[in-house]
N, C-alpha and C. Protein backbone atom coordinates (compact mmCIF):
# COMPACT_ATOMS: atom_id res chain seq x y z
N UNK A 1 176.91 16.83 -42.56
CA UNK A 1 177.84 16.89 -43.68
C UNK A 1 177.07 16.54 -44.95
N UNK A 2 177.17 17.03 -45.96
CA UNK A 2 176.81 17.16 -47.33
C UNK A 2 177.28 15.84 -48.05
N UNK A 3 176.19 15.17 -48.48
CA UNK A 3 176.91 13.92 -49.22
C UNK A 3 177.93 14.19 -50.56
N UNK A 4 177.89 15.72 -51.01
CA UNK A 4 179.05 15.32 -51.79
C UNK A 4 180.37 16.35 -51.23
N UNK A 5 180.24 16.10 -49.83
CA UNK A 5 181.48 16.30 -49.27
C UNK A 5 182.17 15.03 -48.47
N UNK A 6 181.18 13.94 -48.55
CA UNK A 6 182.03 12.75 -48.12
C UNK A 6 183.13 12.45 -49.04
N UNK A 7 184.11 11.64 -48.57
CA UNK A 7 185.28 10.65 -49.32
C UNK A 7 184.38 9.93 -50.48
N UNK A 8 185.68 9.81 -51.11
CA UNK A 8 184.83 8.64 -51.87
C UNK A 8 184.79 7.40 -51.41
N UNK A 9 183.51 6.58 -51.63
CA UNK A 9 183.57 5.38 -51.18
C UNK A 9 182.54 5.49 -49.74
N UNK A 10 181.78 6.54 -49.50
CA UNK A 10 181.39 6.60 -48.37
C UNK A 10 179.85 7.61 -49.19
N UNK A 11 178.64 7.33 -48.56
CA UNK A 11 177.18 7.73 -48.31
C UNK A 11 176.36 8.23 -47.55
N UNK A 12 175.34 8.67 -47.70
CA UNK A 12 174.86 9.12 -46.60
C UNK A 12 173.37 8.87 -47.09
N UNK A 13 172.81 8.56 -45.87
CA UNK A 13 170.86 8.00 -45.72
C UNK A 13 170.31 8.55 -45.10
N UNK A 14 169.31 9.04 -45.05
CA UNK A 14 168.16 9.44 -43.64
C UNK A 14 167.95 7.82 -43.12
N UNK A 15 168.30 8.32 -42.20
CA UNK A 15 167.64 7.03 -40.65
C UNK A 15 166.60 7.39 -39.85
N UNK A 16 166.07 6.10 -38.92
CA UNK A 16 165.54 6.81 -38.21
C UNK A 16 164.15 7.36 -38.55
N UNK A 17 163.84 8.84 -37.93
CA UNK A 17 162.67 9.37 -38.04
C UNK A 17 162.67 10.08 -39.34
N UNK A 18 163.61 10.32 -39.80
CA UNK A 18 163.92 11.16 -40.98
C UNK A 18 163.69 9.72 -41.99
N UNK A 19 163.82 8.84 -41.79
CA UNK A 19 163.23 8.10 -42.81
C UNK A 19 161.81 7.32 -42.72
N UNK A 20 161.51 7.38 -41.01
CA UNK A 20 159.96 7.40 -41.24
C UNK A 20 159.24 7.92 -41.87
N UNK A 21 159.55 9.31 -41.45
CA UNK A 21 158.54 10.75 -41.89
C UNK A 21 158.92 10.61 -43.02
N UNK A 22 159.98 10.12 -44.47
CA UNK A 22 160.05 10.32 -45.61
C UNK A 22 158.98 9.34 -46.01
N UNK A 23 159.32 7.96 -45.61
CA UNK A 23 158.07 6.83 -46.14
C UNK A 23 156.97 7.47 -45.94
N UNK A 24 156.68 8.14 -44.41
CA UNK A 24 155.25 8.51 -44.21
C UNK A 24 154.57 9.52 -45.52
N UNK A 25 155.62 10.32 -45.98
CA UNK A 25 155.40 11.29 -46.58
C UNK A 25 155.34 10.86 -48.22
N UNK A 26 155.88 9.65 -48.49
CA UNK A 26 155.72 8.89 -49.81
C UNK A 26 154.71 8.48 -49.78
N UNK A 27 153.79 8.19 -48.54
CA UNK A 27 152.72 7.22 -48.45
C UNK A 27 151.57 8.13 -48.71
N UNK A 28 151.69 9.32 -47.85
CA UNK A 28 150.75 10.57 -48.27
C UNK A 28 150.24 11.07 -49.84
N UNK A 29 151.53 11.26 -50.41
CA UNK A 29 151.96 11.80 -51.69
C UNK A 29 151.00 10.79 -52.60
N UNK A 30 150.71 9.39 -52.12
CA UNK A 30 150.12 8.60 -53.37
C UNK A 30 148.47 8.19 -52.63
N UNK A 31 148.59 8.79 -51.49
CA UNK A 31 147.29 8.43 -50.90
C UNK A 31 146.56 9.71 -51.86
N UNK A 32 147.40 11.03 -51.59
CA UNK A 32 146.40 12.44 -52.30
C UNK A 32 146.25 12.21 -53.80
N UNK A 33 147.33 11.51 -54.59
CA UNK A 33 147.00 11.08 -56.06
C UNK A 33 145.62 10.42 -56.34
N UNK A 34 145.72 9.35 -55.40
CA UNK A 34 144.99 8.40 -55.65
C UNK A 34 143.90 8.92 -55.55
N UNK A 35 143.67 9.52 -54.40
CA UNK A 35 142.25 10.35 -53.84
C UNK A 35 141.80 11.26 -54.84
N UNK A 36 142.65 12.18 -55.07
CA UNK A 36 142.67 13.25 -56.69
C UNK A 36 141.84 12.52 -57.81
N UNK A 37 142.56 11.11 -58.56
CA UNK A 37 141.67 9.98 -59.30
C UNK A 37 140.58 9.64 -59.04
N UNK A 38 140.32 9.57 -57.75
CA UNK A 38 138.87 8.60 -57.12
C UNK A 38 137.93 9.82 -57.79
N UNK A 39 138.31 11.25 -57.02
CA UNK A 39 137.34 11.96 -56.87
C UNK A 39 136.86 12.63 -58.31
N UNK A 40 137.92 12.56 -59.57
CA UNK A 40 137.66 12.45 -60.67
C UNK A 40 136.81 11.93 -61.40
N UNK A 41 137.04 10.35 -61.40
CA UNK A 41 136.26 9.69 -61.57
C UNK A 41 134.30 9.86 -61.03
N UNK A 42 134.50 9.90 -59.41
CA UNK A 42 133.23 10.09 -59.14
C UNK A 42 132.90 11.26 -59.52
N UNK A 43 133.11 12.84 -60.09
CA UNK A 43 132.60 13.75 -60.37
C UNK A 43 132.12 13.74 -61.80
N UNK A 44 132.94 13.11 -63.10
CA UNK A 44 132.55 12.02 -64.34
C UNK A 44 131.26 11.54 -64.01
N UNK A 45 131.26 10.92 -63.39
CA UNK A 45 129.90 9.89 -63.49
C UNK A 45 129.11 11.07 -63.16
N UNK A 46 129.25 11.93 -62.12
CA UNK A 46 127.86 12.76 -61.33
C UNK A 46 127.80 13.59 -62.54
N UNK A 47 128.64 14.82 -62.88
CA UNK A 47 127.87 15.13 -64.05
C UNK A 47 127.97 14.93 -65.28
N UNK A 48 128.28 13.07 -65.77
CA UNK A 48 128.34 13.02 -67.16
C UNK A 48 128.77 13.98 -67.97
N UNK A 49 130.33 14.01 -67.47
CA UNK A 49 131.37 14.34 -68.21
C UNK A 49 132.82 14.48 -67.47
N UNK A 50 133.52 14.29 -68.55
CA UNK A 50 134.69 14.45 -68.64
C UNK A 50 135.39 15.62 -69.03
N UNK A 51 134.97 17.27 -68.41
CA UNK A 51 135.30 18.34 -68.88
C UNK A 51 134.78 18.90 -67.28
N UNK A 52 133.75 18.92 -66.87
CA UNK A 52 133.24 19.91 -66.08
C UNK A 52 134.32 18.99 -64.40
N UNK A 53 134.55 17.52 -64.46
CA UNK A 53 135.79 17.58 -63.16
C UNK A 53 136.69 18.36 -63.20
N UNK A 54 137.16 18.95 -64.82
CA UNK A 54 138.52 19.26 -64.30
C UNK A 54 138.45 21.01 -64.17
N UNK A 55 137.29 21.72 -64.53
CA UNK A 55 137.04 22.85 -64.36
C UNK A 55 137.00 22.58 -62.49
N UNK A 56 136.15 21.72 -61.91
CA UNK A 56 136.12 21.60 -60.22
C UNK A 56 137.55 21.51 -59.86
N UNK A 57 138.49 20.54 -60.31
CA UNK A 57 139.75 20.31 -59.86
C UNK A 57 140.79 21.36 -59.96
N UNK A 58 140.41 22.30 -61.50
CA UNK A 58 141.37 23.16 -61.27
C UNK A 58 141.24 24.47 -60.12
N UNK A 59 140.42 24.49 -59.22
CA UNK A 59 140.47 25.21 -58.27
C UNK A 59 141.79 24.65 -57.52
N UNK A 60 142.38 23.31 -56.97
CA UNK A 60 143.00 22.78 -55.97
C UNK A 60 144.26 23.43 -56.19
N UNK A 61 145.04 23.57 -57.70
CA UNK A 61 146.72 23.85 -57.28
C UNK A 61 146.45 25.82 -57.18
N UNK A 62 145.53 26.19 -56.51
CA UNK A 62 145.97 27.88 -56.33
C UNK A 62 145.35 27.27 -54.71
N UNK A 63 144.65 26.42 -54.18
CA UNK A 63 144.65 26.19 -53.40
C UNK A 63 145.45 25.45 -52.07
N UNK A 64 146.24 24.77 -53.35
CA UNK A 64 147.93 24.37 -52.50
C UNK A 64 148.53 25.12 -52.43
N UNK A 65 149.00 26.19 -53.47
CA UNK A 65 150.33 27.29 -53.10
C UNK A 65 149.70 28.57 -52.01
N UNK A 66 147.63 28.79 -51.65
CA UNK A 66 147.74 29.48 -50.55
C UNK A 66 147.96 28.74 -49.03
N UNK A 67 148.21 27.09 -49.54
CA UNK A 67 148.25 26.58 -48.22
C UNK A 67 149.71 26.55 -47.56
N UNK A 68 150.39 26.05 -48.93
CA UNK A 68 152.11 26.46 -48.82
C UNK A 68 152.51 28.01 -48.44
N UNK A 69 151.69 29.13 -49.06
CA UNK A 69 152.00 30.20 -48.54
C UNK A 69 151.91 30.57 -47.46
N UNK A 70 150.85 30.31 -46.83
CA UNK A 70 149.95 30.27 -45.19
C UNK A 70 151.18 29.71 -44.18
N UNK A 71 151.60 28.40 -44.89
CA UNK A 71 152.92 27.92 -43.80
C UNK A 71 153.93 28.54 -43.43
N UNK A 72 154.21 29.27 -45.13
CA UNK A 72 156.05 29.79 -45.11
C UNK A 72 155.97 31.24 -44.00
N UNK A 73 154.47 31.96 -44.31
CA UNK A 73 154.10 33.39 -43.68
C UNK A 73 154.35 32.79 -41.92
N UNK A 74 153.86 31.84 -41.75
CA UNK A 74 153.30 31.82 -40.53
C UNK A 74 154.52 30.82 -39.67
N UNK A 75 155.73 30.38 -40.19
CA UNK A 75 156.67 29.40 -40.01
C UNK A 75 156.64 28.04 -39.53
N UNK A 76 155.45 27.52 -40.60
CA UNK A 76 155.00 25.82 -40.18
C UNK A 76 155.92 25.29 -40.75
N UNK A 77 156.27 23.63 -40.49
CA UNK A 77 156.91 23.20 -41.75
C UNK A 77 155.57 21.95 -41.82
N UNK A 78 156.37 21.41 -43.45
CA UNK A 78 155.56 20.87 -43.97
C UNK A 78 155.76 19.05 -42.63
N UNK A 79 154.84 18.42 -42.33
CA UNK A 79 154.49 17.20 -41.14
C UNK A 79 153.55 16.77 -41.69
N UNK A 80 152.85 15.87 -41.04
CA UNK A 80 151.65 14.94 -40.88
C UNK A 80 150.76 16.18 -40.42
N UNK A 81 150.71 16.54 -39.82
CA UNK A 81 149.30 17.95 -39.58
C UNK A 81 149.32 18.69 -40.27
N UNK A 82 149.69 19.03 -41.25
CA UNK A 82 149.86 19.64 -41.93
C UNK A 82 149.54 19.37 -43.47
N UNK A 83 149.75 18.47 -43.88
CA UNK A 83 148.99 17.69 -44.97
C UNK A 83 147.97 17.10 -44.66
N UNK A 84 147.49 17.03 -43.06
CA UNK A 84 146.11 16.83 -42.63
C UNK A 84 145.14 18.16 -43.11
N UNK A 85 145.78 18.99 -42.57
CA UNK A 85 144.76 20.07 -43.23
C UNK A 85 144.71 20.24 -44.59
N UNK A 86 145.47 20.47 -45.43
CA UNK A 86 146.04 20.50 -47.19
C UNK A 86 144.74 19.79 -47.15
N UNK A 87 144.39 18.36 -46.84
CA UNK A 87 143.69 17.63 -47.23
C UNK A 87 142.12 17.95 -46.73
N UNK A 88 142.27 18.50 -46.24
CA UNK A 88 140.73 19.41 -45.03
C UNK A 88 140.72 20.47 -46.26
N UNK A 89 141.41 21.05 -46.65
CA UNK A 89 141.08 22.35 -47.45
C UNK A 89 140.95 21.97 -48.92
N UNK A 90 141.16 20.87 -49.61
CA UNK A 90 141.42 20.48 -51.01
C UNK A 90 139.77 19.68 -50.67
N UNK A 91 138.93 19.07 -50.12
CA UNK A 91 137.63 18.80 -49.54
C UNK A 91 137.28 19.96 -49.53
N UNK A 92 137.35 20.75 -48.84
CA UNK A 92 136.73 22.48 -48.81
C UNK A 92 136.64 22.66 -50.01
N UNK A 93 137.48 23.46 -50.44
CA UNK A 93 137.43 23.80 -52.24
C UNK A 93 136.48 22.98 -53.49
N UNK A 94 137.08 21.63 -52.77
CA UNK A 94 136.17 20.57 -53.96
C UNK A 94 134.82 20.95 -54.17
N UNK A 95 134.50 20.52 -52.32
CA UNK A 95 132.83 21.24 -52.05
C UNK A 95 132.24 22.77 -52.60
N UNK A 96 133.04 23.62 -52.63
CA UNK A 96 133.11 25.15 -53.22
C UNK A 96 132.92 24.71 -54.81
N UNK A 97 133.45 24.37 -55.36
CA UNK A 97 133.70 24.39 -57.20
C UNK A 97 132.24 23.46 -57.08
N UNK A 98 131.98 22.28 -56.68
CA UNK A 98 131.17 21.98 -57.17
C UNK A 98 129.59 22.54 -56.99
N UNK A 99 129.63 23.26 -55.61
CA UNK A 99 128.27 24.39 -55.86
C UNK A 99 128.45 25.17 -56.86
N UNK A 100 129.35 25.64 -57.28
CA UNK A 100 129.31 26.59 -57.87
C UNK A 100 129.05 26.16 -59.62
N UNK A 101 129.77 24.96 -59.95
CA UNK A 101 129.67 24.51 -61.82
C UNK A 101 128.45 23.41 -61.41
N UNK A 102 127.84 22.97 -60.29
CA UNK A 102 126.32 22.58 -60.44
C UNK A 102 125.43 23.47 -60.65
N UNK A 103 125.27 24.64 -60.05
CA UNK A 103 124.20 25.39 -60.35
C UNK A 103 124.80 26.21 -61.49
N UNK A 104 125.79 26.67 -62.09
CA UNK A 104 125.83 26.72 -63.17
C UNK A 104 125.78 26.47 -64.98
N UNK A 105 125.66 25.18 -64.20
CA UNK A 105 125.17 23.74 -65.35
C UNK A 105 123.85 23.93 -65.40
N UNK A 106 123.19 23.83 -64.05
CA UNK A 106 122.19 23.90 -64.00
C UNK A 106 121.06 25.29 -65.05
N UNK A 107 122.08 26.65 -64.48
CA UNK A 107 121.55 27.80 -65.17
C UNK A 107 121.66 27.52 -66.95
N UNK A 108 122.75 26.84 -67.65
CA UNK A 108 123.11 26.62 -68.59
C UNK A 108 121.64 25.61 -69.59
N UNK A 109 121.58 25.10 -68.78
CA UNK A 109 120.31 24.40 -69.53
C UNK A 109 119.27 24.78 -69.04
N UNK A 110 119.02 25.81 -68.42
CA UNK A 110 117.93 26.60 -68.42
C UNK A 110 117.74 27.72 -69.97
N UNK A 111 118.83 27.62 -70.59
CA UNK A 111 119.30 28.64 -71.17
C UNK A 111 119.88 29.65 -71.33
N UNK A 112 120.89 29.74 -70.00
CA UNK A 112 121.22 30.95 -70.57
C UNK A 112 123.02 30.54 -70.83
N UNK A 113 123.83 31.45 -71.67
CA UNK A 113 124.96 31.36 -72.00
C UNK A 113 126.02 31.26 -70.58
N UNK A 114 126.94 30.88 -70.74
CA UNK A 114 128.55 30.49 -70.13
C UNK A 114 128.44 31.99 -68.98
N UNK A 115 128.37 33.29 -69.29
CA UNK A 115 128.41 34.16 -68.62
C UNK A 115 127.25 34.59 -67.56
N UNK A 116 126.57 34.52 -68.38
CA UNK A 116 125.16 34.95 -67.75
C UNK A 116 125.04 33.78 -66.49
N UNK A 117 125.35 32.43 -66.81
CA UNK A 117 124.80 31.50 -65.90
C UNK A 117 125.96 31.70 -64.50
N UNK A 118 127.12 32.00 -64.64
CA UNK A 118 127.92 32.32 -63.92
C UNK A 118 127.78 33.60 -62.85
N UNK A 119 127.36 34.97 -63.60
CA UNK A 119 127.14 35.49 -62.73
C UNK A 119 125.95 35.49 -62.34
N UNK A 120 124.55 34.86 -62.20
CA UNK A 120 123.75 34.35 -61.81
C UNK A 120 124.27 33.21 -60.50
N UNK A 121 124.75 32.17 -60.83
CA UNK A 121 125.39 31.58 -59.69
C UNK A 121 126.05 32.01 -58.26
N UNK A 122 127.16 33.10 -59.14
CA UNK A 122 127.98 32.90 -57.78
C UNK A 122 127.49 33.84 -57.17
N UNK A 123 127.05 35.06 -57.05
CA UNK A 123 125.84 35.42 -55.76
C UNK A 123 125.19 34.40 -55.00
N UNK A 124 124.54 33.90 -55.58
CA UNK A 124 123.49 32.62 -55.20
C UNK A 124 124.42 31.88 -54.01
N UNK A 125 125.19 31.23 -54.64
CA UNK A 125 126.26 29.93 -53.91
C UNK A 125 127.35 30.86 -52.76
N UNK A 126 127.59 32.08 -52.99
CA UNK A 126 128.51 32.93 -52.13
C UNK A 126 127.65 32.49 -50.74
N UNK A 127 126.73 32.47 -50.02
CA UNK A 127 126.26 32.40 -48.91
C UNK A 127 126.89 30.93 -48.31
N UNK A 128 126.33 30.05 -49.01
CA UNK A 128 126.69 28.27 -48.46
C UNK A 128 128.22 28.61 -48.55
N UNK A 129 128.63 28.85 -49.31
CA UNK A 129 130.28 28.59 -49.50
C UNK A 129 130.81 28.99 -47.91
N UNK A 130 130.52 30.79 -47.93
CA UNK A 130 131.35 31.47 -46.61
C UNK A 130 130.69 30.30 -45.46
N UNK A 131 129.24 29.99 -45.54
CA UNK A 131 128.86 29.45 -44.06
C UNK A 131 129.86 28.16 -43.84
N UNK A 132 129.91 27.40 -45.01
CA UNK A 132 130.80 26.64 -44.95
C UNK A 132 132.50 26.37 -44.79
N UNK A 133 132.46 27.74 -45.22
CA UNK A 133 133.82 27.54 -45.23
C UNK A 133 134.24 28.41 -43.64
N UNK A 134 133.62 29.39 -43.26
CA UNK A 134 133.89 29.83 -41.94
C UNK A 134 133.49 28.80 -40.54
N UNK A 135 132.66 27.97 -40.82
CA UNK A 135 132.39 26.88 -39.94
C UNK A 135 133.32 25.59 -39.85
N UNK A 136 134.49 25.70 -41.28
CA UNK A 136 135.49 24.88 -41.32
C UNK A 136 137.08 25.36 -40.25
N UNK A 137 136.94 26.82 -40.94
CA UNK A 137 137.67 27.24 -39.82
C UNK A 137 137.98 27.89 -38.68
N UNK A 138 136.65 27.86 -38.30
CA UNK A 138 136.44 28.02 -36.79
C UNK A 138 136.81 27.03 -36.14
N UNK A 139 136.22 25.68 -36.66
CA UNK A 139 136.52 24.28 -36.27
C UNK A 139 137.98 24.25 -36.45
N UNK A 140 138.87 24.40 -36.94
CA UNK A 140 140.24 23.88 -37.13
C UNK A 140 140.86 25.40 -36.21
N UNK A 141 140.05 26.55 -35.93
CA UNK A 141 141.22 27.32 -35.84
C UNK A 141 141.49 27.19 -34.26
N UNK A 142 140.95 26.19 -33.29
CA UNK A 142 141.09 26.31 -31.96
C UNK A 142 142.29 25.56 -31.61
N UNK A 143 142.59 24.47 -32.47
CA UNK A 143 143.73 23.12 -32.56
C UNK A 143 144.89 23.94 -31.94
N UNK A 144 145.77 25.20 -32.78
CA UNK A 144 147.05 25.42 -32.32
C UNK A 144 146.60 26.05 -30.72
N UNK A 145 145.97 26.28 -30.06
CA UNK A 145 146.10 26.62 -28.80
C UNK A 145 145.77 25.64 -28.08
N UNK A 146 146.33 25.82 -26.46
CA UNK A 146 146.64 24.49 -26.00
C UNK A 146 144.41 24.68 -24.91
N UNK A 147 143.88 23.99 -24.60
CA UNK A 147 143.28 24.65 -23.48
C UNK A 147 143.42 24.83 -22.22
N UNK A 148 142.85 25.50 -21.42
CA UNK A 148 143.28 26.18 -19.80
C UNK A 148 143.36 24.65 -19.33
N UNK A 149 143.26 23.64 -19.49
CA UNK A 149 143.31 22.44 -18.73
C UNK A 149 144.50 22.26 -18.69
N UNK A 150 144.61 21.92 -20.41
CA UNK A 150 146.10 21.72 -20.79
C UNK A 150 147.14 22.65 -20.58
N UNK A 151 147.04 23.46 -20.34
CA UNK A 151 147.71 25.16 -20.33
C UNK A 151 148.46 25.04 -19.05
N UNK A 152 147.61 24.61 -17.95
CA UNK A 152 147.83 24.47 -16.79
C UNK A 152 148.96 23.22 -16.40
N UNK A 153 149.01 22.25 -17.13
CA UNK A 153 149.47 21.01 -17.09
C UNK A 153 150.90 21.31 -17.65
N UNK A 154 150.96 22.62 -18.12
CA UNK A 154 152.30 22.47 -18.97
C UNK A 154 152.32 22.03 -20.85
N UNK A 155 150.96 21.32 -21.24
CA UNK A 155 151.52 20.61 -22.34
C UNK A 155 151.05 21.62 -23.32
N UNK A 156 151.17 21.59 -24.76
CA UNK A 156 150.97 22.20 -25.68
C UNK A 156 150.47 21.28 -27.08
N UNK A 157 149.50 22.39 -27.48
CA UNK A 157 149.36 21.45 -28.75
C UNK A 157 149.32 22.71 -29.89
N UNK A 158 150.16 22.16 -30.80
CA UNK A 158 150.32 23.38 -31.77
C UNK A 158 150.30 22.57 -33.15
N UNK A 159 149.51 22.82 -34.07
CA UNK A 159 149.23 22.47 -35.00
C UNK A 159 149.49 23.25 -36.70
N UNK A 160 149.93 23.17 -37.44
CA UNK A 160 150.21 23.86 -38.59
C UNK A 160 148.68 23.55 -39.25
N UNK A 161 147.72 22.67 -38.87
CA UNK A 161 146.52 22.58 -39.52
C UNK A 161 145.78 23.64 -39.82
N UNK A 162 146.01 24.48 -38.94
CA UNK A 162 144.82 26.04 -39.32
C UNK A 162 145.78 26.59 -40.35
N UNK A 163 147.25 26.82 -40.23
CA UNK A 163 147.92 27.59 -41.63
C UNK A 163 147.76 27.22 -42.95
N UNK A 164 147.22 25.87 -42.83
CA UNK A 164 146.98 25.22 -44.35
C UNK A 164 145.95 25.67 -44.37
């Protein structure tokens, strides 16, 4: 029932697991802030400045809505495994942007302009990225199947971690 179809004088709460999983999920929500800040900060100090983190960071929100998309396509809902991976793939990406605006910094004070050093780079960095990033999800993509051990036993393990 819809809380504003109760009487008046009467409420309604999540109990229970529905209010675990909400705390759990409040607890998440300020663990990824916080983590977001940390990693700010430490990218500031690495390349002495306060401009080139947020060129790295703005890779992450097209990287949340393909992780949200990946779920809705594939019918995960949002859990604890699931913001396990979000958080596996927002690490991925991080690692991606920053090969890519290091050696472009790098090309930049070699001399050459904003463009030139860019497409100079991302050829270069395209190799580490895919090895890396296909070795990420190879590793995560075995999770939703159960193995012949387990298979056999009856149990299942299904994970929304590879859809993120």
């Amino acid at each position: 029932m819809l809380a504003e179809e109760l009487p008046e004088g009467y409420h309604a709460r999540a109990t229970g697991q529905a209010e675990e999983f909400a705390d759990a999920m409040n607890a998440l929500v300020f663990a990824v802030g916080l983590a977001i800040l940390i990693v700010y900060m430490l990218l500031a100090s690495q390349f002495n400045s306060f401009l080139h983190p947020f060129t790295i960071m703005f890779a992450l929100p097209p990287a949340m809505t393909g992780a949200l998309l990946a779920m809705l396509a594939t019918g995960h809902t949002m859990n604890i495994m699931s913001v396990i991976g979000i958080i596996l793939l927002f690490g991925l990406v991080t690692k991606n942007s920053i090969l890519l605006v290091d050696l472009t910094i790098q090309r930049q004070q070699q001399g050459m302009d904003r463009e030139a050093a860019l497409r100079d780079a991302c050829p270069i960095r395209l190799r580490p990225i895919l090895m890396t990033s296909a070795s990420m999800i190879f590793g995560v993509l075995r999770l939703p199947w159960p193995s012949a051990k387990a298979a056999r036993r009856g149990r299942r393990w299904r994970s929304p971690r590879p859809a993120a």
